[in-house]
Protein backbone atom coordinates (compact mmCIF):
# COMPACT_ATOMS: atom_id res chain seq x y z
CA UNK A 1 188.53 146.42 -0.72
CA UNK A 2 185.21 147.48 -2.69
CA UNK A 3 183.50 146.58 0.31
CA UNK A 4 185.22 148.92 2.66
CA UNK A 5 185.34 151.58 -0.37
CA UNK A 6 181.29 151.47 -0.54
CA UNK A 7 180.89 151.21 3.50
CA UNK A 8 182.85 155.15 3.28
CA UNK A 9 181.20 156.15 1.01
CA UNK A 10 177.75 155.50 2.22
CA UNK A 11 178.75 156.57 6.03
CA UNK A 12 179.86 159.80 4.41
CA UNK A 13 176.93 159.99 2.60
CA UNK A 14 174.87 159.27 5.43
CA UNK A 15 176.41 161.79 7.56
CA UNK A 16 176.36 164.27 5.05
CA UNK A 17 172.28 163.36 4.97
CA UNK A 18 171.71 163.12 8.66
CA UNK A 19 173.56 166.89 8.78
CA UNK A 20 171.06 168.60 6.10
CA UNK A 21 168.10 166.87 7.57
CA UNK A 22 168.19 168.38 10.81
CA UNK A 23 166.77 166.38 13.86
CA UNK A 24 163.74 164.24 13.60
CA UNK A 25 161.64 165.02 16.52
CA UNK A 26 158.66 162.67 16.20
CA UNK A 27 158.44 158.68 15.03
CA UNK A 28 155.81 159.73 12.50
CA UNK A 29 158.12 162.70 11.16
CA UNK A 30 160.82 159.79 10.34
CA UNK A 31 158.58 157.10 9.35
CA UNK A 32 156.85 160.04 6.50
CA UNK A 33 160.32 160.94 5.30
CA UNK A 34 161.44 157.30 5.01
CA UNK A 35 158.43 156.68 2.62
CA UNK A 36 158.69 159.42 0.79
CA UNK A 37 162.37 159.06 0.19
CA UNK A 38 161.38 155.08 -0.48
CA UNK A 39 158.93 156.43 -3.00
CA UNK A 40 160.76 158.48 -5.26
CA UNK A 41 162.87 154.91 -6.44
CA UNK A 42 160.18 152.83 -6.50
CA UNK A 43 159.87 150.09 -7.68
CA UNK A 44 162.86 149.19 -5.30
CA UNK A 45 164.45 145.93 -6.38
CA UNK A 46 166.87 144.26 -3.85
CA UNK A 47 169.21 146.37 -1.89
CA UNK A 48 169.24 149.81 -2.84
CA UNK A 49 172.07 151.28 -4.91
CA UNK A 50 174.39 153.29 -3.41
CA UNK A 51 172.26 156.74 -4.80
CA UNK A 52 168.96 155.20 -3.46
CA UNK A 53 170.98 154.29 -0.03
CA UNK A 54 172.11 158.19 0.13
CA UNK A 55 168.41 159.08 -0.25
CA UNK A 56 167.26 156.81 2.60
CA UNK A 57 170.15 157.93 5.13
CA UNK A 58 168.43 160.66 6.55
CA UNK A 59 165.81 158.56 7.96
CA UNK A 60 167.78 154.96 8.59
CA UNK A 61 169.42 154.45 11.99
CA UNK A 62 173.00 153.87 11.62
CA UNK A 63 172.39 150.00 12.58
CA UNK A 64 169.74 149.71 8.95
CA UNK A 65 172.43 151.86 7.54
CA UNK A 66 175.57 149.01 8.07
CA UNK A 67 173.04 145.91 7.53
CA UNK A 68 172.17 147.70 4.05
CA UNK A 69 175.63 148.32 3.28
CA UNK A 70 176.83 144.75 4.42
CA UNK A 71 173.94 143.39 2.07
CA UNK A 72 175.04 145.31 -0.96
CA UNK A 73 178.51 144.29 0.05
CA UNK A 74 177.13 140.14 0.26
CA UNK A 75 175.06 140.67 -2.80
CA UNK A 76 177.98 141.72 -4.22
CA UNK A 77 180.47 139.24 -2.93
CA UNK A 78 177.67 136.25 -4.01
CA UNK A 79 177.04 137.55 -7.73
CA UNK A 80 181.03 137.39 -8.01
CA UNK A 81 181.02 133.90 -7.03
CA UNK A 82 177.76 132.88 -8.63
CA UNK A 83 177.80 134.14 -12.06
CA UNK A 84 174.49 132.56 -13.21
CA UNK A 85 172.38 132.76 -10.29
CA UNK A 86 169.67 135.30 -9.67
CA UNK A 87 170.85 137.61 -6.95
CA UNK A 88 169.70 137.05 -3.83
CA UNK A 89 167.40 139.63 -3.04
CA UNK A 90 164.38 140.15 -5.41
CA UNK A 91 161.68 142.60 -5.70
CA UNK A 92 160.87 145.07 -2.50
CA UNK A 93 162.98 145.10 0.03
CA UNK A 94 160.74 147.53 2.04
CA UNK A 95 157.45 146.15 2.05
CA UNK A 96 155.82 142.81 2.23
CA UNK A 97 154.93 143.23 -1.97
CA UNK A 98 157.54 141.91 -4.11
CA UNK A 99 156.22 144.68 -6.65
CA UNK A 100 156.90 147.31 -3.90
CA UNK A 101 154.08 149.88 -3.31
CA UNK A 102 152.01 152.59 -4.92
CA UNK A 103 151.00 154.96 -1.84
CA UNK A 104 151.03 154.59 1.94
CA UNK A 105 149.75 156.22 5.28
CA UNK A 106 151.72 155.95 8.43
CA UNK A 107 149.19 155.06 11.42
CA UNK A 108 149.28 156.38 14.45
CA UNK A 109 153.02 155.53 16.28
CA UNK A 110 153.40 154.09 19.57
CA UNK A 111 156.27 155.22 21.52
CA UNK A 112 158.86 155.70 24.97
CA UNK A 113 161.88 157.53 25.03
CA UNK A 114 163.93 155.44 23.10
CA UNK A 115 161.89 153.21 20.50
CA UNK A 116 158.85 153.62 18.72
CA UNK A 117 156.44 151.59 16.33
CA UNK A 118 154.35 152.51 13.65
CA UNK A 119 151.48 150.91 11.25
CA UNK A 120 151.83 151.92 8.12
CA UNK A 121 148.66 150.74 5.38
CA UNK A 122 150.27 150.19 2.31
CA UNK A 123 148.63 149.71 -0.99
CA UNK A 124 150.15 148.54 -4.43
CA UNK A 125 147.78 149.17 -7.10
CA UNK A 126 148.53 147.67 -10.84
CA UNK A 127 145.51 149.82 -11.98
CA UNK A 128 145.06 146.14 -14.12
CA UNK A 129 143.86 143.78 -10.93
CA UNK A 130 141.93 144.93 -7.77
CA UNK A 131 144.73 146.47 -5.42
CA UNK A 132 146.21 144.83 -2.73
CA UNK A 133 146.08 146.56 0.72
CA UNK A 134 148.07 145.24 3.68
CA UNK A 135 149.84 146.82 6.72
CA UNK A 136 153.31 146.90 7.51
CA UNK A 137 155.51 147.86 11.00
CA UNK A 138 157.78 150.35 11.27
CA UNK A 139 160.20 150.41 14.09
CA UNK A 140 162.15 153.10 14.69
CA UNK A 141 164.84 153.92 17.71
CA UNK A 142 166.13 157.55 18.85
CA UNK A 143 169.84 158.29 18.20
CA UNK A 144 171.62 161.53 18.33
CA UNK A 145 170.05 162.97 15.49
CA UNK A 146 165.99 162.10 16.11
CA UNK A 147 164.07 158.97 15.42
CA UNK A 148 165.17 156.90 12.70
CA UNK A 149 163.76 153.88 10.89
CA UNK A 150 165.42 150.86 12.38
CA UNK A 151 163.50 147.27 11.16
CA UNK A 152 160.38 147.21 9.26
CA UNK A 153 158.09 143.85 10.39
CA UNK A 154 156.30 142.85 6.73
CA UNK A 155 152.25 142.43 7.44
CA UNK A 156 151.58 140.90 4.70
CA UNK A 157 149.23 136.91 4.91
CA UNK A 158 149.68 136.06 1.20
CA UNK A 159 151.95 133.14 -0.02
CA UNK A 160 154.72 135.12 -1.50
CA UNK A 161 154.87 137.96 0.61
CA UNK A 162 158.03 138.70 2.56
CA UNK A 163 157.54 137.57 6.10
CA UNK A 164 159.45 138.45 8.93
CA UNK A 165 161.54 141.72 9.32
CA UNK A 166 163.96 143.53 6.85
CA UNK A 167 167.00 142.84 9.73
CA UNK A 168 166.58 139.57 9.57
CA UNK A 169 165.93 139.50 5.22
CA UNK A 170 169.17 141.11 5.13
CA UNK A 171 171.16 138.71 7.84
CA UNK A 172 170.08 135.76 5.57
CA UNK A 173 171.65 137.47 2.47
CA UNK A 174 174.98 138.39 4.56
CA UNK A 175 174.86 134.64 5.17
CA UNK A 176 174.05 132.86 2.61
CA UNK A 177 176.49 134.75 0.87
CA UNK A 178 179.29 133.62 3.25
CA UNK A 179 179.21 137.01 5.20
């Protein structure tokens, strides 16, 4: 029931965003506001909350929108059951750093009528160590609205870095929490 109370919730939310952000004509234009929005709760740690989800809606495409919601909704579901464990998501969600990032510039996007791709350098600086510098992907797809963020592919070659893509980060969660 909490699930399907949160999934309202952020829909409405979302809808409510999508509404007062008017269309997004142009990859980049999404790709900017999803950073900016990303930046103004970093660090991120796991799944957004439901405020930093409402923040992000503007610039998600309803497909991020449910996997988010379905991973707060597993996360959830496997802290319940799991009292003692760590939850399952650590660190940045959104970038390939588990520490999450301290600026960005989206690259030049790549696009057709329906999907686009962007590089985005990212850099996390500690101001203690030498700062790390890697690039990420942004993909993006066209809905009603304008272009919204719909995967991010993590860049990053170190050992610990997340590797894959966000979808697929969050599919594991759903799963391994019995989703």
């Amino acid at each position: 029931m909490k699930a399907r109370g949160l999934l309202a919730i952020g829909l409405i939310a979302s809808a409510t965003s999508i509404a007062n952000a008017g269309e997004l004509s142009a990859p980049a234009q999404a790709a900017n506001g999803f950073y900016a929005a990303y930046s103004t709760f970093h660090p991120s740690d796991g799944i957004p909350s439901e405020a930093h989800l409402a923040e992000l809606a503007p610039y998600i495409s309803p497909a991020l929108h449910q996997l988010l919601v379905d991973g707060s909704a597993a996360e959830l579901k496997f802290n319940k059951a799991n009292k003692d464990s760590p939850p399952l998501v650590e660190g940045d969600l959104f970038s390939s750093m588990f520490e999450g990032t301290t600026s960005y510039k989206v690259g030049a996007c790549k696009s057709d009528a329906k999907k686009a791709s962007c590089p985005v350098d990212l850099v996390y600086d500690d101001k203690h160590d030498p700062a790390a510098r890697w690039t990420d992907t942004v993909y993006l797809v066209m809905t009603p609205g304008g272009w919204r963020v719909d995967d991010i592919g993590y860049g990053g070659n170190w050992d610990f870095a997340n590797k894959g893509r966000l979808s697929a980060t969050l599919q594991q969660v759903i799963t391994d929490a019995g989703g």
